[in-house]
ModelCIF file with pLDDT and N, C-alpha, C, O atoms, coordinates in Angstrom:
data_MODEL
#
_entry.id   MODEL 
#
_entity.id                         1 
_entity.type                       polymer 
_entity.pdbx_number_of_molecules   1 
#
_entity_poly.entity_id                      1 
_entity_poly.type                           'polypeptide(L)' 
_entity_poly.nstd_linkage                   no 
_entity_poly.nstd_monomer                   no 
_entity_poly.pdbx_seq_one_letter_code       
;(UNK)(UNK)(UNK)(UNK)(UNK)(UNK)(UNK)(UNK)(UNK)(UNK)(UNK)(UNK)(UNK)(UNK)(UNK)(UNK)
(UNK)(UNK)(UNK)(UNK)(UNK)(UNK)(UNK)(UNK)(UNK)(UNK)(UNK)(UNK)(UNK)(UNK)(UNK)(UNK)
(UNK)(UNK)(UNK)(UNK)(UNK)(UNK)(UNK)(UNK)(UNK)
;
_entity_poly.pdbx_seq_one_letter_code_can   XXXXXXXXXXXXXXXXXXXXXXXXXXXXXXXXXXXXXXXXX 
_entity_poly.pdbx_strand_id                 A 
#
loop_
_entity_poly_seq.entity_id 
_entity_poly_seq.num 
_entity_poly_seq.mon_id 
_entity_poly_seq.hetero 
1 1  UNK n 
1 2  UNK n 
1 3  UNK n 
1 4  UNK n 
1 5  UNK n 
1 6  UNK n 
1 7  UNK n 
1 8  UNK n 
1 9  UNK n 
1 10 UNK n 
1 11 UNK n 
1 12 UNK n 
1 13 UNK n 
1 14 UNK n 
1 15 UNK n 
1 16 UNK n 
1 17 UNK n 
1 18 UNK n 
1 19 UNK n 
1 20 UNK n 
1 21 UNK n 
1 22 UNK n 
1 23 UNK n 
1 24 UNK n 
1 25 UNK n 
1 26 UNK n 
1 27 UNK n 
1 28 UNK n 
1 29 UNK n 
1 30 UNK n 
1 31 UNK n 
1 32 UNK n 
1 33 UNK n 
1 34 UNK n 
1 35 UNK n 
1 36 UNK n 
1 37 UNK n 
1 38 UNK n 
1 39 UNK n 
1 40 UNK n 
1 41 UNK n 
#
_struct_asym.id          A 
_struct_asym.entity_id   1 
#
loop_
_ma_qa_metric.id 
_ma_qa_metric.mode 
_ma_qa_metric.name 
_ma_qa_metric.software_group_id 
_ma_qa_metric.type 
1 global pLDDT . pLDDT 
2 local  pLDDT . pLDDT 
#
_ma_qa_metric_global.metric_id      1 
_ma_qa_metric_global.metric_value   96.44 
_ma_qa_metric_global.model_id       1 
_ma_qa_metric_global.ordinal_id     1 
#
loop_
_ma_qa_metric_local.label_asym_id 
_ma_qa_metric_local.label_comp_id 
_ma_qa_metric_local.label_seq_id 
_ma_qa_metric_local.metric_id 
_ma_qa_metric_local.metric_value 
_ma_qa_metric_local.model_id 
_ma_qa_metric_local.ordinal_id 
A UNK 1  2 98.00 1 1  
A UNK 2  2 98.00 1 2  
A UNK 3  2 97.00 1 3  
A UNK 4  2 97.00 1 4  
A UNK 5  2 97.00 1 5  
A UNK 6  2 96.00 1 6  
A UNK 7  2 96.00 1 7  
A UNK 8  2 97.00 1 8  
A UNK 9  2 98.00 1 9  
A UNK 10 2 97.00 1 10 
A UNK 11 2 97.00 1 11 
A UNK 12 2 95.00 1 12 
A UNK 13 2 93.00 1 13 
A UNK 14 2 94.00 1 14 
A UNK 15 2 96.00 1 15 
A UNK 16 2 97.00 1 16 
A UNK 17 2 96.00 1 17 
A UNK 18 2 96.00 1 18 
A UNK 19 2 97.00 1 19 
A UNK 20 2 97.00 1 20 
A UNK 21 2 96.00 1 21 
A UNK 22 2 97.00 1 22 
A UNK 23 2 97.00 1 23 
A UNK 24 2 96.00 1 24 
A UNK 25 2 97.00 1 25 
A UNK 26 2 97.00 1 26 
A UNK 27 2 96.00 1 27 
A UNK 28 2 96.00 1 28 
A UNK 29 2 96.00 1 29 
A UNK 30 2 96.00 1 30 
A UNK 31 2 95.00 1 31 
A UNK 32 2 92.00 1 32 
A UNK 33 2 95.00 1 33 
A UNK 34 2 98.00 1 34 
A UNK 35 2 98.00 1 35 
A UNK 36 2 98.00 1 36 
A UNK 37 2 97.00 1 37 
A UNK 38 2 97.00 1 38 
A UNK 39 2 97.00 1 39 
A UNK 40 2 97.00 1 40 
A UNK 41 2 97.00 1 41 
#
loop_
_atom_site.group_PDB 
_atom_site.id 
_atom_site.type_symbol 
_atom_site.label_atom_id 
_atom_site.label_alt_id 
_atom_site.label_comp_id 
_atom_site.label_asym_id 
_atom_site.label_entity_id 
_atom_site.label_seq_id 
_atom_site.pdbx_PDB_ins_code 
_atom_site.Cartn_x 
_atom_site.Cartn_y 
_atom_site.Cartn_z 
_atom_site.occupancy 
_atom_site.B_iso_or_equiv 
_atom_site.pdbx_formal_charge 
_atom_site.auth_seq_id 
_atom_site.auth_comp_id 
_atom_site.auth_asym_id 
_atom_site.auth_atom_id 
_atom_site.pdbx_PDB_model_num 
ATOM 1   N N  . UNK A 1 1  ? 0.830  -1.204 0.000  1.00 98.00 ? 1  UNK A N  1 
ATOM 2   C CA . UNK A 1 1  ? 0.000  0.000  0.000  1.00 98.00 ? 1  UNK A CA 1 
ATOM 3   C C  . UNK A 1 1  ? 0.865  1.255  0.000  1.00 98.00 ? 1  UNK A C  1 
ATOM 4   O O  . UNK A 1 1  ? 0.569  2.179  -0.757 1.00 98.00 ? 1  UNK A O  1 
ATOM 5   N N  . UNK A 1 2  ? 1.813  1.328  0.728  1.00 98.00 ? 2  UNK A N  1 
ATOM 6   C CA . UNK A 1 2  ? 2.645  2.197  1.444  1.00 98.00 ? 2  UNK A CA 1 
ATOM 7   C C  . UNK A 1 2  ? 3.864  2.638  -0.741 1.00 98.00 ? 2  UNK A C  1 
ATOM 8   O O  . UNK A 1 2  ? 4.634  3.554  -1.029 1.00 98.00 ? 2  UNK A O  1 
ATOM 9   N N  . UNK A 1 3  ? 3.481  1.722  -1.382 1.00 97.00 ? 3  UNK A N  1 
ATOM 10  C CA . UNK A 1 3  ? 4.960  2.211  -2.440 1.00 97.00 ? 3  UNK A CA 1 
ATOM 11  C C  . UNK A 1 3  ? 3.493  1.653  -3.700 1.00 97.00 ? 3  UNK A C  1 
ATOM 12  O O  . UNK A 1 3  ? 4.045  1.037  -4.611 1.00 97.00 ? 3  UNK A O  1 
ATOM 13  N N  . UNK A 1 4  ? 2.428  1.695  -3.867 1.00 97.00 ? 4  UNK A N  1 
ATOM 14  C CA . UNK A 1 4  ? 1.530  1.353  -4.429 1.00 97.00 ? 4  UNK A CA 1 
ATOM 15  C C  . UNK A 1 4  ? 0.612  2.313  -5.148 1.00 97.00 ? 4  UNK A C  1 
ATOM 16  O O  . UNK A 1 4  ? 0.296  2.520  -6.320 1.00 97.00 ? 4  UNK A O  1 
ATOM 17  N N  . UNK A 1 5  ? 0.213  2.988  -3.553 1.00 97.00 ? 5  UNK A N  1 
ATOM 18  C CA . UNK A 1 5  ? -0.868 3.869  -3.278 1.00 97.00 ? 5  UNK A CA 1 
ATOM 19  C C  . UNK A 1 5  ? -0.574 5.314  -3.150 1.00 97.00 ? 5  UNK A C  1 
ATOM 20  O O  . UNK A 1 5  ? 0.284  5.495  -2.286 1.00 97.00 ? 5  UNK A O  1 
ATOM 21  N N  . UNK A 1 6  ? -1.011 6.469  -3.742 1.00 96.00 ? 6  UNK A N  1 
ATOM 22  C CA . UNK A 1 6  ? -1.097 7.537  -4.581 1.00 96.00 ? 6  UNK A CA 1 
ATOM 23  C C  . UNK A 1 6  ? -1.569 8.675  -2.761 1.00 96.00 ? 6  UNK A C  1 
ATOM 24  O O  . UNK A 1 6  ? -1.079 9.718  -2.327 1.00 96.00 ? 6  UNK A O  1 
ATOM 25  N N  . UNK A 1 7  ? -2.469 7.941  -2.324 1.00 96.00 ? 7  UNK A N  1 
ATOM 26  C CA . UNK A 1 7  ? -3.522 8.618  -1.651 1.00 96.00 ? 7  UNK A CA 1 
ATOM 27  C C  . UNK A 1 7  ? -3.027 8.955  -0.059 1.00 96.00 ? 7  UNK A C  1 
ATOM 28  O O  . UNK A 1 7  ? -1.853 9.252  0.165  1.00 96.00 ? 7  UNK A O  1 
ATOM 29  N N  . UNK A 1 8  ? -3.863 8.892  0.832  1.00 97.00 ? 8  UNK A N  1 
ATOM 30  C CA . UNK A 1 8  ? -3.442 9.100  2.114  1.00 97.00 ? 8  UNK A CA 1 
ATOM 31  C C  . UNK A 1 8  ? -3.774 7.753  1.919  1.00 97.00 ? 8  UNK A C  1 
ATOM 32  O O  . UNK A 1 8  ? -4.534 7.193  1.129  1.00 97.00 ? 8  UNK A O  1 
ATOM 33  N N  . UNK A 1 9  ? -2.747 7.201  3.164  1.00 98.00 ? 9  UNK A N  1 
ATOM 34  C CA . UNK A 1 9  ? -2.593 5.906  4.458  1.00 98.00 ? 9  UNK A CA 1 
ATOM 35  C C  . UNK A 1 9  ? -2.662 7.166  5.643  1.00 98.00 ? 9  UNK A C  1 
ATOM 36  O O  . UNK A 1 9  ? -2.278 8.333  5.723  1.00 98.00 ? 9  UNK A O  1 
ATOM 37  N N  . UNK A 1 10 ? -3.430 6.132  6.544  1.00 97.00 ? 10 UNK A N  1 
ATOM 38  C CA . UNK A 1 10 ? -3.521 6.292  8.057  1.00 97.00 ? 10 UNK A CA 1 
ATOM 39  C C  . UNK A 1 10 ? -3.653 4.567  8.755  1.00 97.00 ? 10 UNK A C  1 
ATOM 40  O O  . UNK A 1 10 ? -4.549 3.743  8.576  1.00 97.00 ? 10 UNK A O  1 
ATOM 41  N N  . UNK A 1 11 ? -2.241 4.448  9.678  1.00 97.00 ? 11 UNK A N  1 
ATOM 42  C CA . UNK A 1 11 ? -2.328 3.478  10.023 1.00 97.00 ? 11 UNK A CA 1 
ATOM 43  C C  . UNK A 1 11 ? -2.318 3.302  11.973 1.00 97.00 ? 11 UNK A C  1 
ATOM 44  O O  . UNK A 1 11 ? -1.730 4.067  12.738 1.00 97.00 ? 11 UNK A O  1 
ATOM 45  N N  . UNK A 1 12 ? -3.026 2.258  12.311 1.00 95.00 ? 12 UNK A N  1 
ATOM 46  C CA . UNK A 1 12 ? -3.541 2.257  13.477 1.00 95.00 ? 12 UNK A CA 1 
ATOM 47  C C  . UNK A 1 12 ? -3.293 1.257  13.952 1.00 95.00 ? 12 UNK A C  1 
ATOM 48  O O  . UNK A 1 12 ? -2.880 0.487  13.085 1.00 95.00 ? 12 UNK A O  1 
ATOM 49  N N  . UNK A 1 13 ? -3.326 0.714  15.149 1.00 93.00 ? 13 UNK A N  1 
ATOM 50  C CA . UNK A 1 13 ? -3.197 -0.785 16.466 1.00 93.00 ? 13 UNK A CA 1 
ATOM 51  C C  . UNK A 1 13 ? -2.485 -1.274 14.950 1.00 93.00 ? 13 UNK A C  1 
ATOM 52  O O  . UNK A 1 13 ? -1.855 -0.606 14.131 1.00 93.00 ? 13 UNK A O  1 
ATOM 53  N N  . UNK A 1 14 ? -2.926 -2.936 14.953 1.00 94.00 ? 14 UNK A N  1 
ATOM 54  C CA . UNK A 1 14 ? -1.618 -3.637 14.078 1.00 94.00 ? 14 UNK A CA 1 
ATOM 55  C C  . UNK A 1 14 ? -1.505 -3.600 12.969 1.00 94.00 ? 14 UNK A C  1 
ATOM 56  O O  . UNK A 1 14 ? -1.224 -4.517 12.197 1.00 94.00 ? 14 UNK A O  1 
ATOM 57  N N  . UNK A 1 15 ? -1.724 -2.468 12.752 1.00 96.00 ? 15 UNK A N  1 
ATOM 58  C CA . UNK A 1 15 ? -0.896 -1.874 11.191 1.00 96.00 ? 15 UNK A CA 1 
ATOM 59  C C  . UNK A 1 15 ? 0.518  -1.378 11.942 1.00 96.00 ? 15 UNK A C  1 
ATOM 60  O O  . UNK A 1 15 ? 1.603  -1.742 11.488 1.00 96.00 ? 15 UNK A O  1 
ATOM 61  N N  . UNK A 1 16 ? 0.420  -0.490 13.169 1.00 97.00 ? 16 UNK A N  1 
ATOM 62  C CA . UNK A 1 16 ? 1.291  -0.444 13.178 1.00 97.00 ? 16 UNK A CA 1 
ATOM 63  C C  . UNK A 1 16 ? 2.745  -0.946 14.767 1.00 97.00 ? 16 UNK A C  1 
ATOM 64  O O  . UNK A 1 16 ? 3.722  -0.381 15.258 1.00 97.00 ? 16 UNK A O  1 
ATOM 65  N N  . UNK A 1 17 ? 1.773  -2.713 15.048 1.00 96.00 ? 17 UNK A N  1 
ATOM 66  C CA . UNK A 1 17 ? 2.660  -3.153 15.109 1.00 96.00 ? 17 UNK A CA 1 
ATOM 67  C C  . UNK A 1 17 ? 3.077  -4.135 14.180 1.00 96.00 ? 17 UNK A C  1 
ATOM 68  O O  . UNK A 1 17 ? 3.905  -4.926 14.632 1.00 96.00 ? 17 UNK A O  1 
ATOM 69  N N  . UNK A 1 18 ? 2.733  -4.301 13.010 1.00 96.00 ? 18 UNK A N  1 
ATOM 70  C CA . UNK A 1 18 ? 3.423  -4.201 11.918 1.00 96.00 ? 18 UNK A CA 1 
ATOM 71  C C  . UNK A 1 18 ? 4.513  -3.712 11.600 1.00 96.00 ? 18 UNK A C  1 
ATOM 72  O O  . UNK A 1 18 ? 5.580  -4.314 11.486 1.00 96.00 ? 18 UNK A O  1 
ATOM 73  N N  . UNK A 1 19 ? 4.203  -2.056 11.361 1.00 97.00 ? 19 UNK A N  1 
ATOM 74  C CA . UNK A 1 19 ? 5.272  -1.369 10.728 1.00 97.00 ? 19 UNK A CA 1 
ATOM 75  C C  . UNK A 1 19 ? 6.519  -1.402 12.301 1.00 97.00 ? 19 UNK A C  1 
ATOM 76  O O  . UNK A 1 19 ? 7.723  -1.181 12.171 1.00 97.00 ? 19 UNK A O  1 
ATOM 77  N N  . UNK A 1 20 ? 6.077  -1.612 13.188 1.00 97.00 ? 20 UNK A N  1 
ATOM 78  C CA . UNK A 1 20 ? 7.293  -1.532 13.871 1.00 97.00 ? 20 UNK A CA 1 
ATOM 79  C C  . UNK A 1 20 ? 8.238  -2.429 13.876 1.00 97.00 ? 20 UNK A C  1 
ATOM 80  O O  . UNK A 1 20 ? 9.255  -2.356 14.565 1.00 97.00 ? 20 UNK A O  1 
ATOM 81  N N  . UNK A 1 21 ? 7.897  -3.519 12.942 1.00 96.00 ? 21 UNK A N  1 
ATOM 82  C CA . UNK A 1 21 ? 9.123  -5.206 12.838 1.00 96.00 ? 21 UNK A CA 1 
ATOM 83  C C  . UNK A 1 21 ? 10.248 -4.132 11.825 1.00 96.00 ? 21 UNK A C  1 
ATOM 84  O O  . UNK A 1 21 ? 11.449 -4.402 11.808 1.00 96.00 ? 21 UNK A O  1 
ATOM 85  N N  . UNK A 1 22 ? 9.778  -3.107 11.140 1.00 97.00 ? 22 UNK A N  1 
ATOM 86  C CA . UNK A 1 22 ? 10.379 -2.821 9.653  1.00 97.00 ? 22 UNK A CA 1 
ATOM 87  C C  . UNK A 1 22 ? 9.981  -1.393 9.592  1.00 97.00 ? 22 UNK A C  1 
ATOM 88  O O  . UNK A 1 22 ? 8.921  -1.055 9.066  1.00 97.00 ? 22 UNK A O  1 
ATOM 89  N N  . UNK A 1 23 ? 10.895 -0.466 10.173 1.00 97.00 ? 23 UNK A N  1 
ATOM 90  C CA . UNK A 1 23 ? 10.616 0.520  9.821  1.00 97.00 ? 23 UNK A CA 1 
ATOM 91  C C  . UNK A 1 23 ? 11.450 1.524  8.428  1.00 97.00 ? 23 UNK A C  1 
ATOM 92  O O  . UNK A 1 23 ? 11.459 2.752  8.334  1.00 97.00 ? 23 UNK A O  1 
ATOM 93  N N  . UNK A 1 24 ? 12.096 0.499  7.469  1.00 96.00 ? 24 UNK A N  1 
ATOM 94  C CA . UNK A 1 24 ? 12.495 0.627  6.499  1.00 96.00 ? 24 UNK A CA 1 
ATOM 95  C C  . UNK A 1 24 ? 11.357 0.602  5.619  1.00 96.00 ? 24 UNK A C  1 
ATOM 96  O O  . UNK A 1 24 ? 11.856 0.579  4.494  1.00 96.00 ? 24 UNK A O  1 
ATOM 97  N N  . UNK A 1 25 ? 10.155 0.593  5.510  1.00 97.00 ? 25 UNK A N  1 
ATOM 98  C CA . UNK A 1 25 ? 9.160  0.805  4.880  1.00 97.00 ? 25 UNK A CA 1 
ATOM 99  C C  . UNK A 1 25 ? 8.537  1.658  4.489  1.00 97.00 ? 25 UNK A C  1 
ATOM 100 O O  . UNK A 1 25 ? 7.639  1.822  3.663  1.00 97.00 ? 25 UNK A O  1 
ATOM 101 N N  . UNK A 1 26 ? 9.365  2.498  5.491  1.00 97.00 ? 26 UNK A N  1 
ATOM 102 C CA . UNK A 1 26 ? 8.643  3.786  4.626  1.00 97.00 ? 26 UNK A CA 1 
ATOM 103 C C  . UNK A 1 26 ? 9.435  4.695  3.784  1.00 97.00 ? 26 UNK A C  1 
ATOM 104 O O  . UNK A 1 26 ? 9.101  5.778  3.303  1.00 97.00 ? 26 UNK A O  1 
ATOM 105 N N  . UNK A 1 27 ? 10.744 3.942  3.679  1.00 96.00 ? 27 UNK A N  1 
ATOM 106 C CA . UNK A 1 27 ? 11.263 4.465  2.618  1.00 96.00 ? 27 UNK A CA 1 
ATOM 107 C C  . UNK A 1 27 ? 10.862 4.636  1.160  1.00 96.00 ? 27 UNK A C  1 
ATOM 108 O O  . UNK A 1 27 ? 10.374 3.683  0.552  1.00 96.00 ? 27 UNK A O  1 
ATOM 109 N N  . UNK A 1 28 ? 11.047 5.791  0.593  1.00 96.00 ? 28 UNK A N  1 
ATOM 110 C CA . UNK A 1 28 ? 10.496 5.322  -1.083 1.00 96.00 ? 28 UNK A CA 1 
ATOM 111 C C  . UNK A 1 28 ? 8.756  5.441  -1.361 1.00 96.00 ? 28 UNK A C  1 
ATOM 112 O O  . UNK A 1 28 ? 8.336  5.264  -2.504 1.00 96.00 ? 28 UNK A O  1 
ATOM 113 N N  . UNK A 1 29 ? 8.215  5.619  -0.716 1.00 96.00 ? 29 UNK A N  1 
ATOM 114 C CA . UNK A 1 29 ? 6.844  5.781  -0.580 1.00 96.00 ? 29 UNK A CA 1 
ATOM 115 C C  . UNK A 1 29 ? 6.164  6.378  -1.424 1.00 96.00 ? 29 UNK A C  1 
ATOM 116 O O  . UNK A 1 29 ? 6.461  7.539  -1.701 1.00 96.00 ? 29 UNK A O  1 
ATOM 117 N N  . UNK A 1 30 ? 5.105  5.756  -2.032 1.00 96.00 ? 30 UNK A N  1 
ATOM 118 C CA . UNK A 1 30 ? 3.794  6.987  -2.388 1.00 96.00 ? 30 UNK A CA 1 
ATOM 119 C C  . UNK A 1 30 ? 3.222  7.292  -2.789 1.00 96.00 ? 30 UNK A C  1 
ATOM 120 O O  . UNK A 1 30 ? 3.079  7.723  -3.933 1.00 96.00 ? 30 UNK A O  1 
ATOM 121 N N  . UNK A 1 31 ? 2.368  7.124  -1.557 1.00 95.00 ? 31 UNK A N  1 
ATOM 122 C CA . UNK A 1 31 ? 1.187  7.372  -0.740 1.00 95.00 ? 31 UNK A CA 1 
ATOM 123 C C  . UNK A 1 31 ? 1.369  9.262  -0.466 1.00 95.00 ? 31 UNK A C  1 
ATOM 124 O O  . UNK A 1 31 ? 2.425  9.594  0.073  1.00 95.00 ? 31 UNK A O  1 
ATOM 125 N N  . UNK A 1 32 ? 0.440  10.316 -0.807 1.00 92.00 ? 32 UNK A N  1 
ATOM 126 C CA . UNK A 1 32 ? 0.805  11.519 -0.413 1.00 92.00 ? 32 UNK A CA 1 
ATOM 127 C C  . UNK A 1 32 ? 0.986  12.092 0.535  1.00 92.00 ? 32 UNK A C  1 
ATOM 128 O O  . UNK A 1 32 ? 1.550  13.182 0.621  1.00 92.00 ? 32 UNK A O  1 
ATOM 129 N N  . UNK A 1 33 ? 0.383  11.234 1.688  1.00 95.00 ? 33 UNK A N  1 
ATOM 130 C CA . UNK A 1 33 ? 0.265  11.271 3.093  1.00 95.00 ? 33 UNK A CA 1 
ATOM 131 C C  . UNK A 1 33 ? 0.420  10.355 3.723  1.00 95.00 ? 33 UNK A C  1 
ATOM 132 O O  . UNK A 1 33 ? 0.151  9.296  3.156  1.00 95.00 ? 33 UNK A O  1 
ATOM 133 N N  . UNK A 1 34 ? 0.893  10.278 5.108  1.00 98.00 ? 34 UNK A N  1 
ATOM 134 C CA . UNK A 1 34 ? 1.020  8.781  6.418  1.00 98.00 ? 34 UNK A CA 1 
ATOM 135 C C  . UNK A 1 34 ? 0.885  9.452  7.179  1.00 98.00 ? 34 UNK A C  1 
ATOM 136 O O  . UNK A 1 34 ? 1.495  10.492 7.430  1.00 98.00 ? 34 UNK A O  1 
ATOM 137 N N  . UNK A 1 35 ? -0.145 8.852  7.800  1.00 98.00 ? 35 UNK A N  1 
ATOM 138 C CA . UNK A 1 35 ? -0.750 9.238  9.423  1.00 98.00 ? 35 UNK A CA 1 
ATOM 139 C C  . UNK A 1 35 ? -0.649 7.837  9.977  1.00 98.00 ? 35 UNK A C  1 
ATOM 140 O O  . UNK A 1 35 ? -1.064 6.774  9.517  1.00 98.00 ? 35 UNK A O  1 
ATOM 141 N N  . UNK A 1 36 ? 0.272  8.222  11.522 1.00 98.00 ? 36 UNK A N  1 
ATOM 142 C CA . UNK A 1 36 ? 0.844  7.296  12.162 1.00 98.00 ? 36 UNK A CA 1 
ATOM 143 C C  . UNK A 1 36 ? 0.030  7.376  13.594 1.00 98.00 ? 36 UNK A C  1 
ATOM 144 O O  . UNK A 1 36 ? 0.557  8.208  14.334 1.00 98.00 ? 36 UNK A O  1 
ATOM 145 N N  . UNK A 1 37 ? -1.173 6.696  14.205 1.00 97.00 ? 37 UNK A N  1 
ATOM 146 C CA . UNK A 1 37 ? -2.074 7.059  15.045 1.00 97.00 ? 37 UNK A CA 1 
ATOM 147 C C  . UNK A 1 37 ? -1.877 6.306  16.269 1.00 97.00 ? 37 UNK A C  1 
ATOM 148 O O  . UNK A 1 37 ? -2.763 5.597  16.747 1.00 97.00 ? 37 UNK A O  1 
ATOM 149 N N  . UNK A 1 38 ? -0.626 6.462  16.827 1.00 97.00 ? 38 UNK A N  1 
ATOM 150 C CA . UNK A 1 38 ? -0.323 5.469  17.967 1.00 97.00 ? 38 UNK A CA 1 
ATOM 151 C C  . UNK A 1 38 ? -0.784 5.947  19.669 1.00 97.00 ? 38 UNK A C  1 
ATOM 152 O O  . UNK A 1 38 ? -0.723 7.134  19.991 1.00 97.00 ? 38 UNK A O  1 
ATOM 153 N N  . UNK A 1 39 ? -1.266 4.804  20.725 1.00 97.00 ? 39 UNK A N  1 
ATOM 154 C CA . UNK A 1 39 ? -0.814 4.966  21.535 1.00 97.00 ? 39 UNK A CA 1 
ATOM 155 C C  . UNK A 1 39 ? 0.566  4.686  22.226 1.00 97.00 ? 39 UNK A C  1 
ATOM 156 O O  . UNK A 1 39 ? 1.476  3.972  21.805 1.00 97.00 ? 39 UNK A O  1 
ATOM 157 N N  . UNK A 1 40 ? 0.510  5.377  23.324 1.00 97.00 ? 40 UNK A N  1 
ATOM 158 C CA . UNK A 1 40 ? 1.880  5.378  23.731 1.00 97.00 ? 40 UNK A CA 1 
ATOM 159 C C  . UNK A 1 40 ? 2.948  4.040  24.396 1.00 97.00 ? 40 UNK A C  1 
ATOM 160 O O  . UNK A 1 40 ? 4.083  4.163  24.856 1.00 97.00 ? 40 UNK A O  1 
ATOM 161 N N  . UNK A 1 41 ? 2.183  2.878  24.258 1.00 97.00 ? 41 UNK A N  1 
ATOM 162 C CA . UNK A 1 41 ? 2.752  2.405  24.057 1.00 97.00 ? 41 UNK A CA 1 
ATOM 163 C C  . UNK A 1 41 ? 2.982  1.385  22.759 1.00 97.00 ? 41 UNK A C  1 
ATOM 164 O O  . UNK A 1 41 ? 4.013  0.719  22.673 1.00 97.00 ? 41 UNK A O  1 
#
């Protein structure tokens, strides 16, 4: 989605403990926007 998609991403709970195995992912991107909607922990 993240090197696919044109649009906004907004990612949330396990999207983004997902993205936290690999945060080389968001290199290269795009998507026009990433919204990263975490709690703190």
């Amino acid at each position: 989605i993240l090197h696919n998609f044109e649009g906004t991403v907004i990612v949330d709970a396990d999207g983004l403990n997902a993205l936290s195995k690999d945060l080389g992912v968001l290199r290269g991107r795009t998507c026009k926007s990433l919204i990263l909607t975490p709690h703190v922990k």
